[in-house]
N, C-alpha and C. Protein backbone atom coordinates (compact mmCIF):
# COMPACT_ATOMS: atom_id res chain seq x y z
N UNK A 1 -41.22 -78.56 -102.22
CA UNK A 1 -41.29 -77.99 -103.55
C UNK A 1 -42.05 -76.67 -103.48
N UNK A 2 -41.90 -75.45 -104.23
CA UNK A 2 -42.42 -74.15 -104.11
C UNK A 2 -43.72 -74.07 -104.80
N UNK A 3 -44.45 -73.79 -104.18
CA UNK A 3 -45.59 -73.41 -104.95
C UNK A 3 -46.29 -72.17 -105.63
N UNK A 4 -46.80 -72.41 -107.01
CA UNK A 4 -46.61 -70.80 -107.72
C UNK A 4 -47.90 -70.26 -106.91
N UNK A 5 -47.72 -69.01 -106.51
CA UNK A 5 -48.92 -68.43 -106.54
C UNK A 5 -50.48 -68.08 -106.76
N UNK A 6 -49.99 -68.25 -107.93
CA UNK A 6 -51.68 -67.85 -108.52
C UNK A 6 -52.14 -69.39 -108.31
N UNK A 7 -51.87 -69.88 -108.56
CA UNK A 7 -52.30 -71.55 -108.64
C UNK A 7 -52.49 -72.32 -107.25
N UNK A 8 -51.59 -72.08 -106.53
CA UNK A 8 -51.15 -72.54 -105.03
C UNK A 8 -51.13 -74.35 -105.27
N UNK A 9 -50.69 -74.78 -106.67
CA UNK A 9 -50.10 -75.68 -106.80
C UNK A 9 -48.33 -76.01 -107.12
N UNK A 10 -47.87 -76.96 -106.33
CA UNK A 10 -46.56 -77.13 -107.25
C UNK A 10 -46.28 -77.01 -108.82
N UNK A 11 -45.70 -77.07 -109.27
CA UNK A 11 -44.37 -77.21 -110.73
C UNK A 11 -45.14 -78.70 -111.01
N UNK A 12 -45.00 -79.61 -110.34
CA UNK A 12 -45.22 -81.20 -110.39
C UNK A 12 -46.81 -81.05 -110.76
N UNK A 13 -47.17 -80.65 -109.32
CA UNK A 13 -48.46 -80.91 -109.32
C UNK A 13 -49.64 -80.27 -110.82
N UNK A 14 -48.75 -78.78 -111.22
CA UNK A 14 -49.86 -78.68 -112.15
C UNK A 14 -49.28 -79.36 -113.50
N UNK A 15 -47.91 -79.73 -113.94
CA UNK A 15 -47.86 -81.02 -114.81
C UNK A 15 -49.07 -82.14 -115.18
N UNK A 16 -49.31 -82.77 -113.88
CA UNK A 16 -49.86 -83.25 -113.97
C UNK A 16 -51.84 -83.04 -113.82
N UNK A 17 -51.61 -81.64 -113.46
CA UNK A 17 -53.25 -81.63 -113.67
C UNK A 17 -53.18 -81.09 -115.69
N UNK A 18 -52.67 -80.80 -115.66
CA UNK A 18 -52.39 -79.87 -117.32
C UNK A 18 -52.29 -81.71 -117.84
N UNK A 19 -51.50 -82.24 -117.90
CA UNK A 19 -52.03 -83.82 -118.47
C UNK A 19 -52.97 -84.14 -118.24
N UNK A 20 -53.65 -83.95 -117.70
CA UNK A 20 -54.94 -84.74 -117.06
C UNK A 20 -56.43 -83.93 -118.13
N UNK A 21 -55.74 -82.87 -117.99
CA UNK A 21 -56.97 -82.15 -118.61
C UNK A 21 -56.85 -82.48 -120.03
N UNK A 22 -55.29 -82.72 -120.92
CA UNK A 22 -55.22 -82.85 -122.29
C UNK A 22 -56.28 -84.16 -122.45
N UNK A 23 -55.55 -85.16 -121.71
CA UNK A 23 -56.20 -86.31 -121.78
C UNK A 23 -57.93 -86.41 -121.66
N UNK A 24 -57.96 -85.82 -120.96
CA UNK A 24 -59.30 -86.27 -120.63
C UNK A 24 -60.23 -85.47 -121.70
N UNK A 25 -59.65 -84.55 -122.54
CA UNK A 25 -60.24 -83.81 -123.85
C UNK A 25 -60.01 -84.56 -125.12
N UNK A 26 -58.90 -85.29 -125.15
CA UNK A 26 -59.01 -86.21 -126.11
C UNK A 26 -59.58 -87.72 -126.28
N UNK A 27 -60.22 -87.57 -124.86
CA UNK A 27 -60.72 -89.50 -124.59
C UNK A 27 -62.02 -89.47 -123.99
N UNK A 28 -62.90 -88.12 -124.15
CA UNK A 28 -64.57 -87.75 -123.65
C UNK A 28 -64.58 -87.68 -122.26
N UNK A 29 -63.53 -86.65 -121.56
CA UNK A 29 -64.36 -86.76 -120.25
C UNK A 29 -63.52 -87.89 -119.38
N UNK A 30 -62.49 -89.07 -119.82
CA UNK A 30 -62.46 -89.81 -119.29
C UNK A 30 -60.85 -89.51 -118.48
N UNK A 31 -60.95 -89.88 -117.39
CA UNK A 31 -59.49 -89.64 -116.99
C UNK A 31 -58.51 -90.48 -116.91
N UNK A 32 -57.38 -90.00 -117.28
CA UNK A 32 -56.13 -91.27 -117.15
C UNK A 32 -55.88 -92.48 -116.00
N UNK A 33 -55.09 -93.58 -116.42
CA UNK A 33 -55.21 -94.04 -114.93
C UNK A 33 -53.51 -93.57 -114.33
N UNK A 34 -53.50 -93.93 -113.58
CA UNK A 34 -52.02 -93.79 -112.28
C UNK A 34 -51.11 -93.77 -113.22
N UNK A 35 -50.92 -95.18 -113.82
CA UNK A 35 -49.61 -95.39 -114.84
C UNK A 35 -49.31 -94.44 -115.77
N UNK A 36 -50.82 -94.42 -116.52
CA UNK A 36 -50.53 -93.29 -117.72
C UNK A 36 -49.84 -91.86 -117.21
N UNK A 37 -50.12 -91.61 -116.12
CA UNK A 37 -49.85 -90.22 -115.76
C UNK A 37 -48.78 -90.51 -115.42
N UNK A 38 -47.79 -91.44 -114.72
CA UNK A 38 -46.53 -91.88 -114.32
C UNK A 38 -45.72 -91.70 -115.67
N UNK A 39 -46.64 -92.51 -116.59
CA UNK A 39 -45.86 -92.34 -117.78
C UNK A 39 -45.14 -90.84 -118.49
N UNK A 40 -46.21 -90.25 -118.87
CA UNK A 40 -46.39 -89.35 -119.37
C UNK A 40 -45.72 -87.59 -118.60
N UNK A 41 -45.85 -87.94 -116.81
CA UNK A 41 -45.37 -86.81 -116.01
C UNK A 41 -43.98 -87.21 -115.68
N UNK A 42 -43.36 -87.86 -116.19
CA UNK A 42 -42.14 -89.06 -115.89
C UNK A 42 -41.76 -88.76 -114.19
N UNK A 43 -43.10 -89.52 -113.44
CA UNK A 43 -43.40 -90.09 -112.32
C UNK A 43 -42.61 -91.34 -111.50
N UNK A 44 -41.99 -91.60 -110.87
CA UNK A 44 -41.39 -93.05 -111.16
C UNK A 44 -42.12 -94.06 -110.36
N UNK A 45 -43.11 -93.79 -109.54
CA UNK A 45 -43.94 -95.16 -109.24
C UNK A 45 -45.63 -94.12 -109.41
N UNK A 46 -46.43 -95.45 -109.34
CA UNK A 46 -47.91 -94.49 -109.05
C UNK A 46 -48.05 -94.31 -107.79
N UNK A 47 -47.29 -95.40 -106.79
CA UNK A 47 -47.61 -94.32 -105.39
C UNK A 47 -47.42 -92.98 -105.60
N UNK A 48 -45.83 -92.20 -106.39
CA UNK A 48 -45.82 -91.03 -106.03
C UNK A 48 -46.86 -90.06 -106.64
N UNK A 49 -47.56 -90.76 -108.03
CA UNK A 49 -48.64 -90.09 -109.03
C UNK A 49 -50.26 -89.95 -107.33
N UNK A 50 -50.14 -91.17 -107.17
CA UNK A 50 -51.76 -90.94 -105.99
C UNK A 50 -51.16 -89.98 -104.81
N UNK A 51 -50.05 -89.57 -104.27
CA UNK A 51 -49.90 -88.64 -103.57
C UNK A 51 -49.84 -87.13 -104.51
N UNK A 52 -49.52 -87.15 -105.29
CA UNK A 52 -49.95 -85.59 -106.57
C UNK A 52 -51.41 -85.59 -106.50
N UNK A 53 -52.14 -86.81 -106.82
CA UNK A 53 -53.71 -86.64 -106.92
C UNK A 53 -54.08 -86.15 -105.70
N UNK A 54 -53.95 -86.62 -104.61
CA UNK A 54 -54.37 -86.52 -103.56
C UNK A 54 -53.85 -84.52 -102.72
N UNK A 55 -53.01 -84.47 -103.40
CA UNK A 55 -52.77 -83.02 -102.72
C UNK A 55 -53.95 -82.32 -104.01
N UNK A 56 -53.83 -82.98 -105.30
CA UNK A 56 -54.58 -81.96 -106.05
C UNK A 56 -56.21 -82.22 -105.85
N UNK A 57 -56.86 -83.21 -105.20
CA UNK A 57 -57.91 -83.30 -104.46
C UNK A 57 -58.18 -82.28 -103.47
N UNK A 58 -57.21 -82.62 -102.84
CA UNK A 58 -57.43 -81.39 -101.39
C UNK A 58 -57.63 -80.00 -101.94
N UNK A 59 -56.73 -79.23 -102.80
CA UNK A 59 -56.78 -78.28 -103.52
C UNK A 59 -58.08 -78.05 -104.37
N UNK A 60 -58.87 -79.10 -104.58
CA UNK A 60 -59.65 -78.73 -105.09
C UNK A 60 -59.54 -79.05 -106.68
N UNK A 61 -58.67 -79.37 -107.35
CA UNK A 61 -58.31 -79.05 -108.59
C UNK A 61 -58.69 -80.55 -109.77
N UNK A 62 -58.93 -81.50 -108.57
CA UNK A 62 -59.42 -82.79 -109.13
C UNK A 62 -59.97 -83.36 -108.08
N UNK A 63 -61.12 -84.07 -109.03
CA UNK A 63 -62.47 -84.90 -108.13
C UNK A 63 -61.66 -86.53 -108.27
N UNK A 64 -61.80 -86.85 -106.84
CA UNK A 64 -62.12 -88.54 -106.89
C UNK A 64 -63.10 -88.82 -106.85
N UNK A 65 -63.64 -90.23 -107.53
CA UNK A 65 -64.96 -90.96 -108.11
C UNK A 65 -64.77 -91.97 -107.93
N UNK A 66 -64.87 -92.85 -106.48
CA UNK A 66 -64.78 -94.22 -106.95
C UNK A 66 -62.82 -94.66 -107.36
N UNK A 67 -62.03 -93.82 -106.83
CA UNK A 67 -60.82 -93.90 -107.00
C UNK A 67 -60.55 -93.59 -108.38
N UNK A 68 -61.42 -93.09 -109.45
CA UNK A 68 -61.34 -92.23 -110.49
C UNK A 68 -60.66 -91.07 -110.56
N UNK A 69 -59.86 -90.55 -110.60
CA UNK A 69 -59.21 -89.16 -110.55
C UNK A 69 -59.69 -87.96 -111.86
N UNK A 70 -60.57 -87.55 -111.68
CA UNK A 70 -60.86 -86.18 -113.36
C UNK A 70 -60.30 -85.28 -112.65
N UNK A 71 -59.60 -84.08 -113.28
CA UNK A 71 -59.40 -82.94 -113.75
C UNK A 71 -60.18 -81.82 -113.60
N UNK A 72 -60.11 -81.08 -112.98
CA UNK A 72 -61.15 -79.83 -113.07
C UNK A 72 -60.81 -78.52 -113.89
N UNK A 73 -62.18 -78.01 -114.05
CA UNK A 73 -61.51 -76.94 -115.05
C UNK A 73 -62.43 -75.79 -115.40
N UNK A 74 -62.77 -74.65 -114.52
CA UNK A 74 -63.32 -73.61 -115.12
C UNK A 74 -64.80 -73.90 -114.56
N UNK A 75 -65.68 -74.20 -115.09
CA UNK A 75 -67.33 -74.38 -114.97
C UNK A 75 -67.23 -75.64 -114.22
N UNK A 76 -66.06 -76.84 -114.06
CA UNK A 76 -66.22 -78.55 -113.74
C UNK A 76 -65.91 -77.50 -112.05
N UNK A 77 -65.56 -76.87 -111.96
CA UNK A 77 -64.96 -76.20 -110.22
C UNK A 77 -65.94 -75.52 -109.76
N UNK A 78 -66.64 -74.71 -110.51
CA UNK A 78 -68.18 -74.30 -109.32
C UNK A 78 -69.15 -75.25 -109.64
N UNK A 79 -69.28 -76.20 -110.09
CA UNK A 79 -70.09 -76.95 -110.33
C UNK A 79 -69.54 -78.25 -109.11
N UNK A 80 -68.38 -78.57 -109.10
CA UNK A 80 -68.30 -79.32 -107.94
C UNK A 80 -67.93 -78.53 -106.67
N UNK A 81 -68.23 -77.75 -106.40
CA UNK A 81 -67.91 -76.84 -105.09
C UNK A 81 -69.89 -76.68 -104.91
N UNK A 82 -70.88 -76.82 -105.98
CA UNK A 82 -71.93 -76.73 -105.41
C UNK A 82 -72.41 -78.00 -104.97
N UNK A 83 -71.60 -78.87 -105.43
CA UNK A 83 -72.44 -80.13 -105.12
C UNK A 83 -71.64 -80.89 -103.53
């Protein structure tokens, strides 16, 4: 799959960080689980949703916690790049 530029994420991949961030602004901080994002990114299993997390981990673009997946965003990205 091509990845845009500025982002150096997939089409897929920032779908689902762009859900992740709605969500997690309308529910305090809290992040979706696997399904919801399956649901919602019309994903068809959560294996393929934890391989999206997992490239968007590497990227930087979301923290795992305990197999928690959040969203990063702006101030949440130098703040976890210092820690």
């Amino acid at each position: 799959m091509a990845r845009t530029a500025a982002t150096g994420m997939t089409p897929r991949e920032i779908v689902v960080w762009k859900f992740m961030l709605r969500f997690q602004a309308k529910h305090h901080g809290m992040g979706p689980s696997m399904q919801e994002i399956a649901d919602a990114c019309a994903i068809g299993t959560v294996s393929g949703v934890q391989k999206h997390l997992i490239k968007l981990v590497e990227k930087g673009k979301v923290l795992n916690r305990n197999r928690r997946y959040v969203a990063l965003q702006g101030k949440d990205l130098a703040h976890a790049e210092a820690s």
